[in-house]
N, C-alpha and C. Protein backbone atom coordinates (compact mmCIF):
# COMPACT_ATOMS: atom_id res chain seq x y z
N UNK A 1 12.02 -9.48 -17.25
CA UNK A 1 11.14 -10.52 -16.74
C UNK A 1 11.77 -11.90 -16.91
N UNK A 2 12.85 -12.20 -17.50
CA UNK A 2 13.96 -12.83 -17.92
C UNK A 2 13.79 -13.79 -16.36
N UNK A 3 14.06 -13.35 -15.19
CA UNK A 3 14.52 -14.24 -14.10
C UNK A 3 13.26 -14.41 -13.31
N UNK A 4 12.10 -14.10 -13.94
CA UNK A 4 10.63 -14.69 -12.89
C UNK A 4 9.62 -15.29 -13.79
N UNK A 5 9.58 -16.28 -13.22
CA UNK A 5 8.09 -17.25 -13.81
C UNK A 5 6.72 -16.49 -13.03
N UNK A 6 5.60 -16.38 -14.15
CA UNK A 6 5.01 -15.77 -13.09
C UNK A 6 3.86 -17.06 -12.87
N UNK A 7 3.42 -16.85 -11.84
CA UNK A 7 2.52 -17.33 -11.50
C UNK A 7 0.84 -16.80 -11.22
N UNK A 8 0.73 -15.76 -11.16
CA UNK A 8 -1.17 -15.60 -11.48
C UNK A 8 -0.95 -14.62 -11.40
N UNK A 9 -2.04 -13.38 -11.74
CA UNK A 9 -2.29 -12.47 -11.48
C UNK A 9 -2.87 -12.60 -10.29
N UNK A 10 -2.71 -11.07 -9.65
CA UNK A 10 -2.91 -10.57 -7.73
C UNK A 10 -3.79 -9.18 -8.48
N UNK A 11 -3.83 -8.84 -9.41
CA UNK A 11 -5.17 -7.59 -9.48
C UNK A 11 -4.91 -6.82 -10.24
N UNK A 12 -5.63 -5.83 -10.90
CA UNK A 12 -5.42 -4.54 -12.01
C UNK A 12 -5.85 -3.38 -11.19
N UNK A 13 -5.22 -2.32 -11.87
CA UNK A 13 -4.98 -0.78 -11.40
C UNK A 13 -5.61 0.06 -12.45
N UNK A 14 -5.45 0.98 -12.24
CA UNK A 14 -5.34 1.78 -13.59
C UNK A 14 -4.58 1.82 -14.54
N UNK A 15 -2.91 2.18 -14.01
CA UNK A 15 -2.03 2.24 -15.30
C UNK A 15 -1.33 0.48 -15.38
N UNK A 16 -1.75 -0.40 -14.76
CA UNK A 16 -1.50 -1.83 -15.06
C UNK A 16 -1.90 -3.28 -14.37
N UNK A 17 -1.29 -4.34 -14.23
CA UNK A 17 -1.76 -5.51 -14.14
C UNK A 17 -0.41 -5.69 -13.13
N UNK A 18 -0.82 -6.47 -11.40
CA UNK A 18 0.05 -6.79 -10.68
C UNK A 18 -0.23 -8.34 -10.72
N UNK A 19 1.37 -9.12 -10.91
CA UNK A 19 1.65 -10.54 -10.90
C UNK A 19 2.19 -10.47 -10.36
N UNK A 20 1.86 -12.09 -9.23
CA UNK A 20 2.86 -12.71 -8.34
C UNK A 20 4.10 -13.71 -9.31
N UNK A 21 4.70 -13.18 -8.98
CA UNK A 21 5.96 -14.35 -9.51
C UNK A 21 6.86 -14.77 -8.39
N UNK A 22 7.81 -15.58 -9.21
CA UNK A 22 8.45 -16.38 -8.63
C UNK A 22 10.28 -15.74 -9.30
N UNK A 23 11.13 -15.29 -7.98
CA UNK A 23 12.52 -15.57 -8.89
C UNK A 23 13.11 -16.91 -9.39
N UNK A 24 13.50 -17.22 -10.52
CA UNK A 24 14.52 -18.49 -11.01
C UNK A 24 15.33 -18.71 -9.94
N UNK A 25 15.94 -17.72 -9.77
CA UNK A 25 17.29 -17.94 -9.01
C UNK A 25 17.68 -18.39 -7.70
N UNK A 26 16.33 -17.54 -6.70
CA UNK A 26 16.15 -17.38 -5.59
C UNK A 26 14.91 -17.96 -4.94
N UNK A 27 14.24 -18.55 -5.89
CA UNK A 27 12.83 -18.91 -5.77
C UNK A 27 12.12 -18.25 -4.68
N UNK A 28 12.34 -16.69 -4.34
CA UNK A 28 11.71 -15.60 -3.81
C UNK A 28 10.38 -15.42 -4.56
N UNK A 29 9.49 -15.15 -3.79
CA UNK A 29 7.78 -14.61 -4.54
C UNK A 29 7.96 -13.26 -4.38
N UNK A 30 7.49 -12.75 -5.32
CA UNK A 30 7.66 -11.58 -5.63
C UNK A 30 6.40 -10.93 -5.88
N UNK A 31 5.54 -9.22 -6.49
CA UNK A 31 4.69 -8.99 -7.07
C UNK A 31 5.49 -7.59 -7.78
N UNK A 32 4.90 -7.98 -9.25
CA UNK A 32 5.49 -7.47 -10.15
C UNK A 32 4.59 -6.30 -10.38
N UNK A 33 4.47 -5.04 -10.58
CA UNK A 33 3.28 -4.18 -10.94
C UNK A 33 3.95 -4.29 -12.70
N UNK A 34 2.95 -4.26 -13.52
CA UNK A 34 3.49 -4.16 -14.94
C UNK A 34 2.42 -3.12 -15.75
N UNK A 35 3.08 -2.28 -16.27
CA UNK A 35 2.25 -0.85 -16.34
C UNK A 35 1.74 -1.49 -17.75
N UNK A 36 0.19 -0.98 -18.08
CA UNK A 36 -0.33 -1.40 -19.33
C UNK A 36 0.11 -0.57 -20.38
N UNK A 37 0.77 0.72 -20.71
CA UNK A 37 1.13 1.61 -21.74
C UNK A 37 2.74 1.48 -21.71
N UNK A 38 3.04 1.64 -22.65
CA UNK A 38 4.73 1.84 -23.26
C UNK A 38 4.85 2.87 -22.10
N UNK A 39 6.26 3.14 -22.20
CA UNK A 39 7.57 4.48 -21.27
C UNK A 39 7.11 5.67 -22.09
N UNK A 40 6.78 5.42 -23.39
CA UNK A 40 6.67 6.49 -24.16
C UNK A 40 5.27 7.45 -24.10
N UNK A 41 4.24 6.65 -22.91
CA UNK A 41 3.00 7.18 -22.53
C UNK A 41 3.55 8.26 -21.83
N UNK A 42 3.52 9.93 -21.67
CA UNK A 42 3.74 10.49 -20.78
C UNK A 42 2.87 10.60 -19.41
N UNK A 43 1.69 10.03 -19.54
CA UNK A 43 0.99 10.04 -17.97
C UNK A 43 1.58 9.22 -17.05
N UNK A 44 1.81 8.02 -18.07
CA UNK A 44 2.64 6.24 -17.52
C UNK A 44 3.61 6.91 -16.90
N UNK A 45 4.75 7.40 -18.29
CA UNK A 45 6.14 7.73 -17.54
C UNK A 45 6.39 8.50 -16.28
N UNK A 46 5.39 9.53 -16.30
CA UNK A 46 5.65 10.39 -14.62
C UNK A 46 4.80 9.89 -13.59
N UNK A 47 4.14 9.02 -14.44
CA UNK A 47 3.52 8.54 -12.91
C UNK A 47 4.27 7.31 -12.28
N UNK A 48 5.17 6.57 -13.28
CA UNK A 48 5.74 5.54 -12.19
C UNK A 48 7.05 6.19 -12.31
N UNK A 49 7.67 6.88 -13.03
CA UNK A 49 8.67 7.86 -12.36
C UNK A 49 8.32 8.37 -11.02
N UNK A 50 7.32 8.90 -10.62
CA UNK A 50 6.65 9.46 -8.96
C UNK A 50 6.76 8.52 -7.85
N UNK A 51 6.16 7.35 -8.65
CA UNK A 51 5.85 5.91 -7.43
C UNK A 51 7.39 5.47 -7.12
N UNK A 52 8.30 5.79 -7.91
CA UNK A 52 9.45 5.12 -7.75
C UNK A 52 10.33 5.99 -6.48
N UNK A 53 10.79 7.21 -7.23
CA UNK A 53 11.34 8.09 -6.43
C UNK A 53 10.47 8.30 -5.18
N UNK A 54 9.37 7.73 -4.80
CA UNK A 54 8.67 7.78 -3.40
C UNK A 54 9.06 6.71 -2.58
N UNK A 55 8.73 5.78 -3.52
CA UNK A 55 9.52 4.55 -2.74
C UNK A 55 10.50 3.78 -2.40
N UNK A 56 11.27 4.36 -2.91
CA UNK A 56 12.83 4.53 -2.82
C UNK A 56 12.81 5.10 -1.87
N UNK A 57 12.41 5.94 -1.19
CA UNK A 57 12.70 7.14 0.31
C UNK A 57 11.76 6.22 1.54
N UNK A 58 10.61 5.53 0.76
CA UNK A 58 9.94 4.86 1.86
C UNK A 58 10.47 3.51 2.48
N UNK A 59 10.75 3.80 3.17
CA UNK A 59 11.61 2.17 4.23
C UNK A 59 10.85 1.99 5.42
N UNK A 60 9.83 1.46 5.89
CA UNK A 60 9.31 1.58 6.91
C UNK A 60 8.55 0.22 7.02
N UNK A 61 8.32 -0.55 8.18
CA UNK A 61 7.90 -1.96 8.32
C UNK A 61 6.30 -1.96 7.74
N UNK A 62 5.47 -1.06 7.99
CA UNK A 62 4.42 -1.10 7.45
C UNK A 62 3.93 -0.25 5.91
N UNK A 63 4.87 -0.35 5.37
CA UNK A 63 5.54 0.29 3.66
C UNK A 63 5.57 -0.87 2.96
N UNK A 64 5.12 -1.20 1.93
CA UNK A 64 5.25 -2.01 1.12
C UNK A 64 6.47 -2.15 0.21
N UNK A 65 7.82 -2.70 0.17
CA UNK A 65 8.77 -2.37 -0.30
C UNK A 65 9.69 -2.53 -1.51
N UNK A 66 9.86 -1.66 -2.19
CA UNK A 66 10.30 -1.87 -3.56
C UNK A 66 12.04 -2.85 -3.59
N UNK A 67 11.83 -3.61 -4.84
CA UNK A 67 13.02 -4.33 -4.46
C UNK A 67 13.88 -3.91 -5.31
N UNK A 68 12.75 -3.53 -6.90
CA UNK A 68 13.47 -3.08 -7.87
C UNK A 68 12.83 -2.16 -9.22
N UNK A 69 13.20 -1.85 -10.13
CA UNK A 69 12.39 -1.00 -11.33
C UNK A 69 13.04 -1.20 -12.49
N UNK A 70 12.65 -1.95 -13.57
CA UNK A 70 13.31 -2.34 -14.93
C UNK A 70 12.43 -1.92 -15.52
N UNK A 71 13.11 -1.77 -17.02
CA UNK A 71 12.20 -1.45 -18.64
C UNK A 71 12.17 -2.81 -18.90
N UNK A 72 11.45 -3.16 -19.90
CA UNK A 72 11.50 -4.59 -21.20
C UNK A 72 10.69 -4.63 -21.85
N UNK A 73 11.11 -3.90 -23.18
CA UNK A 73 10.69 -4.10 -24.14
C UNK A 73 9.47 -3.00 -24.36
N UNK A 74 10.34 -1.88 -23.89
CA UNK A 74 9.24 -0.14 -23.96
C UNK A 74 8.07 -0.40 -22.98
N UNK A 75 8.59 -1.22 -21.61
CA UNK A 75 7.31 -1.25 -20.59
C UNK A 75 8.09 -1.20 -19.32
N UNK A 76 7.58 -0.80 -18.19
CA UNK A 76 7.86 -0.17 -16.89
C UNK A 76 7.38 -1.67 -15.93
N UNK A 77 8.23 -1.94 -15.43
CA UNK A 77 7.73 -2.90 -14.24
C UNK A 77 8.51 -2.61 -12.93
N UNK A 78 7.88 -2.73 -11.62
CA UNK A 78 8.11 -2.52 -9.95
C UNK A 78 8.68 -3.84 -9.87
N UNK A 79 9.38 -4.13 -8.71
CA UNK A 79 9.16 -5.58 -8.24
C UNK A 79 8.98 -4.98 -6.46
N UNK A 80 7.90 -5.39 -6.14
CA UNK A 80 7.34 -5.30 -4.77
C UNK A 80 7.75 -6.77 -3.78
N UNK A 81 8.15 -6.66 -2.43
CA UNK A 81 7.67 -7.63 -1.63
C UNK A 81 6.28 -8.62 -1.91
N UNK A 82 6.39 -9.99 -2.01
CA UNK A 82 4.74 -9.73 -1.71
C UNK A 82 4.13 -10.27 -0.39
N UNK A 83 2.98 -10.06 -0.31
CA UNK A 83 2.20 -9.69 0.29
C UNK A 83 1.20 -10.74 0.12
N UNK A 84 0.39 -11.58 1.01
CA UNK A 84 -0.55 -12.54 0.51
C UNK A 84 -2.01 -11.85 0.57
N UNK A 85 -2.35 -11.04 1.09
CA UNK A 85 -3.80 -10.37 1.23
C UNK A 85 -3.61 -9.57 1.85
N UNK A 86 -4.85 -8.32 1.09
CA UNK A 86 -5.66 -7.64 1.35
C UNK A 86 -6.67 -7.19 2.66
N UNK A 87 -6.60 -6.05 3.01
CA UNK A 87 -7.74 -5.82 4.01
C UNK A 87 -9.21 -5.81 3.50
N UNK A 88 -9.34 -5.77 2.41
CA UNK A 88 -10.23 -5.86 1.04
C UNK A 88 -10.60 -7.73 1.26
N UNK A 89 -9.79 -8.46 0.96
CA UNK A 89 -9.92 -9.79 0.89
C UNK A 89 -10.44 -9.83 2.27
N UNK A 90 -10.13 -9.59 3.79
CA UNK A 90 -10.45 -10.38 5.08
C UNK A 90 -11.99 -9.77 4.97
N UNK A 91 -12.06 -8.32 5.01
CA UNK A 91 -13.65 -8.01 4.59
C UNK A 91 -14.57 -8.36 4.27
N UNK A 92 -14.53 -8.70 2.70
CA UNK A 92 -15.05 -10.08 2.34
C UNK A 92 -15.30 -11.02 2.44
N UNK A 93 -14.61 -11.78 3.34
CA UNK A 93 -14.77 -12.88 4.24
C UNK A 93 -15.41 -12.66 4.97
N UNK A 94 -15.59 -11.67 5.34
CA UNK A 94 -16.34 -11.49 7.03
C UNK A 94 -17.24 -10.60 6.47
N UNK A 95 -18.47 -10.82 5.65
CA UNK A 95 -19.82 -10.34 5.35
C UNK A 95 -20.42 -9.59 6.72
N UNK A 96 -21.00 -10.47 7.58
CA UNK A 96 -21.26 -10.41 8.84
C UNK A 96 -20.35 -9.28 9.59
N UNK A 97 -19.57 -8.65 9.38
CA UNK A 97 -18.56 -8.20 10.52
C UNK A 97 -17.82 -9.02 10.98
N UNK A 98 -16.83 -8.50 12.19
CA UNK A 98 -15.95 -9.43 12.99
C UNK A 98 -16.10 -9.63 14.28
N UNK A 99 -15.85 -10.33 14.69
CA UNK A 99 -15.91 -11.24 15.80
C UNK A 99 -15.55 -10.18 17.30
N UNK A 100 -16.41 -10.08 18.52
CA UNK A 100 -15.96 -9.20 19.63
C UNK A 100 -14.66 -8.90 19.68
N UNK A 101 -13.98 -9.65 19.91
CA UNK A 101 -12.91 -9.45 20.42
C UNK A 101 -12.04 -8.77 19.38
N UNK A 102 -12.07 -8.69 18.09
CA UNK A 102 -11.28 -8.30 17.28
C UNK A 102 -11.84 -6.53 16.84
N UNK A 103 -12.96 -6.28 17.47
CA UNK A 103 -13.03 -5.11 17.41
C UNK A 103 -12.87 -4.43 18.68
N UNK A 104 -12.73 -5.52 19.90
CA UNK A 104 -12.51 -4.87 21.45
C UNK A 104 -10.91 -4.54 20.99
N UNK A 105 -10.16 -5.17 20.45
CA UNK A 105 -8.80 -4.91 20.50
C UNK A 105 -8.06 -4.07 19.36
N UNK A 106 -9.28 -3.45 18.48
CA UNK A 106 -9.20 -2.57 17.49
C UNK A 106 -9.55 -1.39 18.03
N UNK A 107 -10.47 -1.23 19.08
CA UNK A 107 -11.36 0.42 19.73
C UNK A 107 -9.74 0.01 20.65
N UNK A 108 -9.22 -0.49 21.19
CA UNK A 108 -8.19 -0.13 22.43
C UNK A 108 -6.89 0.71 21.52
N UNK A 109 -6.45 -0.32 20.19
CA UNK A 109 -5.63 0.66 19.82
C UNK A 109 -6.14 2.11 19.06
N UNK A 110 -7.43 1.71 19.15
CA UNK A 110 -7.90 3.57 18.79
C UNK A 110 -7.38 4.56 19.08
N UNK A 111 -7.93 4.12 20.65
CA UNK A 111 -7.13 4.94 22.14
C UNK A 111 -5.46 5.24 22.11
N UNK A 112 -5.20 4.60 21.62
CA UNK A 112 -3.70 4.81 21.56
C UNK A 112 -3.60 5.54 20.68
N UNK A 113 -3.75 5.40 19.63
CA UNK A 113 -3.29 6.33 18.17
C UNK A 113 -3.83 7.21 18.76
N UNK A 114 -5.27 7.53 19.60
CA UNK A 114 -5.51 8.93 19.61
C UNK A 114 -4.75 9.47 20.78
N UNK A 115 -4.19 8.65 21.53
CA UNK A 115 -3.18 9.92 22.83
C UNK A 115 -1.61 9.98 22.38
N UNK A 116 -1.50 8.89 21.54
CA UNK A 116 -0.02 9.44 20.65
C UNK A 116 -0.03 10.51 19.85
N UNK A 117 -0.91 11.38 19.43
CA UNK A 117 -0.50 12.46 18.91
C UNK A 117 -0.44 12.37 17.37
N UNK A 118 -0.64 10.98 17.02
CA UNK A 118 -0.35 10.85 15.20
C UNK A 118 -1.08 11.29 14.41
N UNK A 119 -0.06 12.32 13.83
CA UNK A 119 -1.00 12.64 12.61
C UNK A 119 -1.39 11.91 11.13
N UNK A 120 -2.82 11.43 11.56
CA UNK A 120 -2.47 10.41 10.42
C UNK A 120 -3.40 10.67 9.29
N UNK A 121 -4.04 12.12 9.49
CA UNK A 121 -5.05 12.98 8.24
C UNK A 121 -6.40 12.04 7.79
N UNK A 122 -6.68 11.22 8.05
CA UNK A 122 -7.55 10.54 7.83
C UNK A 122 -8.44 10.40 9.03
N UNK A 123 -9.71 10.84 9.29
CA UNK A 123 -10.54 10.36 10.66
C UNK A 123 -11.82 9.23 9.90
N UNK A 124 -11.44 8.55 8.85
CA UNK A 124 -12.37 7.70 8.80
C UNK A 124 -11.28 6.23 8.68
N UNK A 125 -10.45 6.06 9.58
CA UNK A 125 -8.95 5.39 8.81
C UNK A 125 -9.67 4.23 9.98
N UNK A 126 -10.58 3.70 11.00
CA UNK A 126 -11.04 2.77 11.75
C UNK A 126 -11.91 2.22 11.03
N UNK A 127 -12.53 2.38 9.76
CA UNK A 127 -13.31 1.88 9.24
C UNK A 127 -12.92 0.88 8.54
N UNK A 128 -11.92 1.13 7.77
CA UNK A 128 -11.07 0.13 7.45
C UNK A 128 -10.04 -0.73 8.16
N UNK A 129 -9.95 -0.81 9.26
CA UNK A 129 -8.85 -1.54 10.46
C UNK A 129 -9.60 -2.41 11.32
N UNK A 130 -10.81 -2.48 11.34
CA UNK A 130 -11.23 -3.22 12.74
C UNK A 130 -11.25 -5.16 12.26
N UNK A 131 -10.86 -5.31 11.06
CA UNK A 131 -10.90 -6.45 10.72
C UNK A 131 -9.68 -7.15 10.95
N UNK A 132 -8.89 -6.52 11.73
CA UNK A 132 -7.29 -7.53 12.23
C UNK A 132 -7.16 -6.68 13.31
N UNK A 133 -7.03 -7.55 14.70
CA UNK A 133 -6.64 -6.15 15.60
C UNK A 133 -5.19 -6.27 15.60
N UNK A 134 -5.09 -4.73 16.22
CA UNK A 134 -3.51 -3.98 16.22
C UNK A 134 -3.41 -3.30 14.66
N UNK A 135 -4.28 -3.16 13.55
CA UNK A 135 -3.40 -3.17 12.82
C UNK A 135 -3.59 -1.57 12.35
N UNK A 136 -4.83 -1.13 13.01
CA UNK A 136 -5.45 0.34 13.08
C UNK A 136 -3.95 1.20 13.19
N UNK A 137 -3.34 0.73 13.88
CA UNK A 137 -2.06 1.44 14.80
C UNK A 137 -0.49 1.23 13.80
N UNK A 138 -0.42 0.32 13.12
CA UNK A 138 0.01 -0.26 12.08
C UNK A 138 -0.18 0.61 10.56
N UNK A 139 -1.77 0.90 10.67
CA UNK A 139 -1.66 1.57 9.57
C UNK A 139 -1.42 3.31 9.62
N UNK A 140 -1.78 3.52 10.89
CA UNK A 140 -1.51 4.64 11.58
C UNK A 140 0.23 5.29 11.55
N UNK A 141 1.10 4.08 11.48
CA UNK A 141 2.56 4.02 12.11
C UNK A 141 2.97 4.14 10.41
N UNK A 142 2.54 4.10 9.83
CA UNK A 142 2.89 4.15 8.50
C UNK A 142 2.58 5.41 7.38
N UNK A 143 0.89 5.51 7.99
CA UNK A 143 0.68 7.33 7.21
C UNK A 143 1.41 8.36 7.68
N UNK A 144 1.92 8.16 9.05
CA UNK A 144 2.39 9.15 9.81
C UNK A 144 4.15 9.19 9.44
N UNK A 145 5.03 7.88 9.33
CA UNK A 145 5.74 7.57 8.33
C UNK A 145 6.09 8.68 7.24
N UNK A 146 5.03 8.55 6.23
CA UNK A 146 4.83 9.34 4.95
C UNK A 146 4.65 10.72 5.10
N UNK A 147 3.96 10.88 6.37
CA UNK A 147 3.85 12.84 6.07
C UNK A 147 5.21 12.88 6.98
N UNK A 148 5.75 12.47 7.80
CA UNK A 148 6.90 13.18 8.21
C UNK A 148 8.10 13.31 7.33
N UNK A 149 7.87 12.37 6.20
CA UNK A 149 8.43 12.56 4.68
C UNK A 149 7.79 13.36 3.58
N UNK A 150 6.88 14.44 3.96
CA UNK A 150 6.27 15.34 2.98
C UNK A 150 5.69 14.44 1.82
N UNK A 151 5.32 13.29 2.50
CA UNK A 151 4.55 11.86 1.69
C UNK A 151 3.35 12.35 1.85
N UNK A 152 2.22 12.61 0.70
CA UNK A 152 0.89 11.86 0.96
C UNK A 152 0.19 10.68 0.12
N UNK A 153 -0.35 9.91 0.59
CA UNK A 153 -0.73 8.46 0.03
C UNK A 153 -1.70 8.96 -1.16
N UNK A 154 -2.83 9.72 -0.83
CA UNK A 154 -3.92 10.35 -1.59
C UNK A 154 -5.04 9.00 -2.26
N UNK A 155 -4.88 7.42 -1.84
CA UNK A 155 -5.40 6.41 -2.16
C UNK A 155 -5.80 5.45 -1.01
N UNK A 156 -5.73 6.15 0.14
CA UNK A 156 -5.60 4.71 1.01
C UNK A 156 -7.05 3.81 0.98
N UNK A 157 -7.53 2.77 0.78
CA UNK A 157 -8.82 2.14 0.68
C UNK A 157 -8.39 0.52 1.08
N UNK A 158 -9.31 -0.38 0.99
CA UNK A 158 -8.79 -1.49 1.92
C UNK A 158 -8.05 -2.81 1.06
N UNK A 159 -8.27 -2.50 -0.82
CA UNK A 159 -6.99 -3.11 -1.29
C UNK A 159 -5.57 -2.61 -1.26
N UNK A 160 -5.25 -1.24 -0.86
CA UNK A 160 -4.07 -1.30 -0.73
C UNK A 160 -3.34 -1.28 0.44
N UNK A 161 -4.71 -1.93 1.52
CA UNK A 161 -3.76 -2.33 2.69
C UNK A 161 -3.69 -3.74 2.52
N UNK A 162 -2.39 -4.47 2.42
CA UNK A 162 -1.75 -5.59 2.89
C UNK A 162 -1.62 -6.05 3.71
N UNK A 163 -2.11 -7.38 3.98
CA UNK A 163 -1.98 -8.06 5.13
C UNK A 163 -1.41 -9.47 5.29
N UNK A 164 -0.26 -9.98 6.32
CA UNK A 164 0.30 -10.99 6.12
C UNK A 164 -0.24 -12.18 6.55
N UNK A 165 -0.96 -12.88 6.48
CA UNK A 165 -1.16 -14.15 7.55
C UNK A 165 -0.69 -14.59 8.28
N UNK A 166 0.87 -14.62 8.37
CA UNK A 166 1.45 -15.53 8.49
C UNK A 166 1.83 -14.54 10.63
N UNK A 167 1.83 -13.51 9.90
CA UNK A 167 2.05 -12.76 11.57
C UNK A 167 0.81 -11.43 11.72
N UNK A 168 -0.04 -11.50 10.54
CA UNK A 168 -1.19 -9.81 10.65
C UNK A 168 -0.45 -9.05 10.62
N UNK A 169 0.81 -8.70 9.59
CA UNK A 169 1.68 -7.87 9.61
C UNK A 169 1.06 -6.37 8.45
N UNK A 170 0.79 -5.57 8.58
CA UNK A 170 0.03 -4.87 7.64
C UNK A 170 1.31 -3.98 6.69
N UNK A 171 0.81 -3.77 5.33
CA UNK A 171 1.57 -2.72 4.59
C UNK A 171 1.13 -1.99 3.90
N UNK A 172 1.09 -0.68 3.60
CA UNK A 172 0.24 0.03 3.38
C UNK A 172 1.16 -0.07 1.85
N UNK A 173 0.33 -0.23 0.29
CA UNK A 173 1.01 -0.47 -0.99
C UNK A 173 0.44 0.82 -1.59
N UNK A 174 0.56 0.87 -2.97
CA UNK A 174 0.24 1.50 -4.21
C UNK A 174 0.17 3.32 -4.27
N UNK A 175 1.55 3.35 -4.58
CA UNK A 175 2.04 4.76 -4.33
C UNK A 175 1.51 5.39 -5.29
N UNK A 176 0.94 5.18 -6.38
CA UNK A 176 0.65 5.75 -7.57
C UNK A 176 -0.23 7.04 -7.67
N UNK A 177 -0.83 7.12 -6.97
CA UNK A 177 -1.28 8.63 -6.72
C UNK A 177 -0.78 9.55 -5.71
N UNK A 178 0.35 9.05 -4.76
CA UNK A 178 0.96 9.45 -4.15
C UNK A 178 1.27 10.81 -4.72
N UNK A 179 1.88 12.25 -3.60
CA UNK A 179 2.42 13.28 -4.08
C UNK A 179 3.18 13.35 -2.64
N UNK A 180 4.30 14.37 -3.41
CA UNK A 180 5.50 15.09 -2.47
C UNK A 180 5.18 16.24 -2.37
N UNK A 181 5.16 16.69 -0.51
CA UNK A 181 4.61 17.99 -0.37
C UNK A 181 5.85 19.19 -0.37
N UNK A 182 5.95 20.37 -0.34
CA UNK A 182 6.96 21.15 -0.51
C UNK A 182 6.38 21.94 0.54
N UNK A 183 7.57 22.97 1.38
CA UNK A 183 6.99 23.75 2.28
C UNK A 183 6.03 25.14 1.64
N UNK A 184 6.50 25.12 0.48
CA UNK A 184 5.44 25.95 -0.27
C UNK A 184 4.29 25.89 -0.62
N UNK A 185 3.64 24.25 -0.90
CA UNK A 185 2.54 24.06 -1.28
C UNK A 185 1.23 24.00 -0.48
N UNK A 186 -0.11 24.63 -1.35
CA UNK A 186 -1.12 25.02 -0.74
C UNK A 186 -1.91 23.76 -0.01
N UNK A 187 -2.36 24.20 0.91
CA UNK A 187 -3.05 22.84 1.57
C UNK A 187 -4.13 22.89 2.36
N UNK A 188 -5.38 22.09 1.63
CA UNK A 188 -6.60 22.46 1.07
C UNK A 188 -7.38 20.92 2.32
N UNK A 189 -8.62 21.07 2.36
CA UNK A 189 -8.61 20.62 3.26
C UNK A 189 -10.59 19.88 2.82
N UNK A 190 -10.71 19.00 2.84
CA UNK A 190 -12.13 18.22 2.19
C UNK A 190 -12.33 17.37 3.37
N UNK A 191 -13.82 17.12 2.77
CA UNK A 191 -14.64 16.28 4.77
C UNK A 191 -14.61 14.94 4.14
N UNK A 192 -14.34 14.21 4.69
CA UNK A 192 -14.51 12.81 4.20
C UNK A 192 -15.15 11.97 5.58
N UNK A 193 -15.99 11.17 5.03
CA UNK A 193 -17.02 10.54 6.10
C UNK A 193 -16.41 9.09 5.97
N UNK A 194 -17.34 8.06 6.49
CA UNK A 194 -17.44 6.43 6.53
C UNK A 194 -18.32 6.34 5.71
């Protein structure tokens, strides 16, 4: 943690506390995930052992992307891209819902994801998208990403979709419950609603 000032906390998890920082060097913003238990926790250790070796394989524009993974001082820290908000945060803002047009241009890329063929295992995945249009398709371009990598997310909800301001660039984050599928493994199948 030697080369980042941090600057605030961005939110807590289960196994820790994510800070935005800043590099010294590069004065790059960064978000740091910093796990709350020592290396020597074995749930800690294989679980960001998992998030790592996942995201290391994940390279994809709507992937949230790892830059790096250090110890200090018997503790586990990520360094992530960051990311200024949440699909969680625009939500919130918008009590009321959103505005026509941003759900006319959220039902159009519906249509699309649904004649492209993507498998994106989720049929409640519009519930969470209609608050930026295009980005339904975005988050779509990214689950589909992950299973063609025997990726499953097993977390997707609307803080760990990322969203950029600066272009509505979406990234789907927080691998931590993530699993790697094998052509062997059983695959089980639950109803999930809105």
């Amino acid at each position: 943690m030697n080369k980042y000032d941090v600057l605030g906390v961005v939110g807590e998890g289960a196994y820790g506390v994510v800070l935005k920082c800043k590099n010294k060097d590069t004065n790059e913003v960064v978000a740091i995930k910093k796990f709350k238990e020592s290396e020597e926790d074995e749930v800690v250790r294989k679980t960001t052992l998992r998030e790592v070796k996942i995201l290391r394989i994940m390279r994809h524009e709507n992937i949230v992307q790892l830059k790096e993974a250090f110890r200090r001082r018997g503790k586990l820290y990520l360094v992530f891209e960051f990311v200024e908000k949440s699909m969680l945060d625009i939500l919130e803002a918008n009590p009321n819902g959103v505005d026509t047009e941003t759900v006319r241009a959220s039902r159009e890329n519906q249509a699309c994801i649904a004649s492209s063929k993507v498998d994106f295992g989720c049929a409640h995945l519009h519930c969470f998208t209609m608050a930026v249009p295009g980005e339904d398709l975005a988050e779509a371009r990214a689950i589909e990403y992950c299973h063609r990598h025997d990726v499953i997310h097993r977390d997707i909800k609307p803080e760990n979709l990322l969203i950029n301001p600066a272009d509505n660039a979406l990234r789907l984050c927080d691998f931590g419950f993530a699993r790697t599928m094998s052509a062997d493994t059983p695959l089980t199948a639950s109803r999930s609603e809105c």
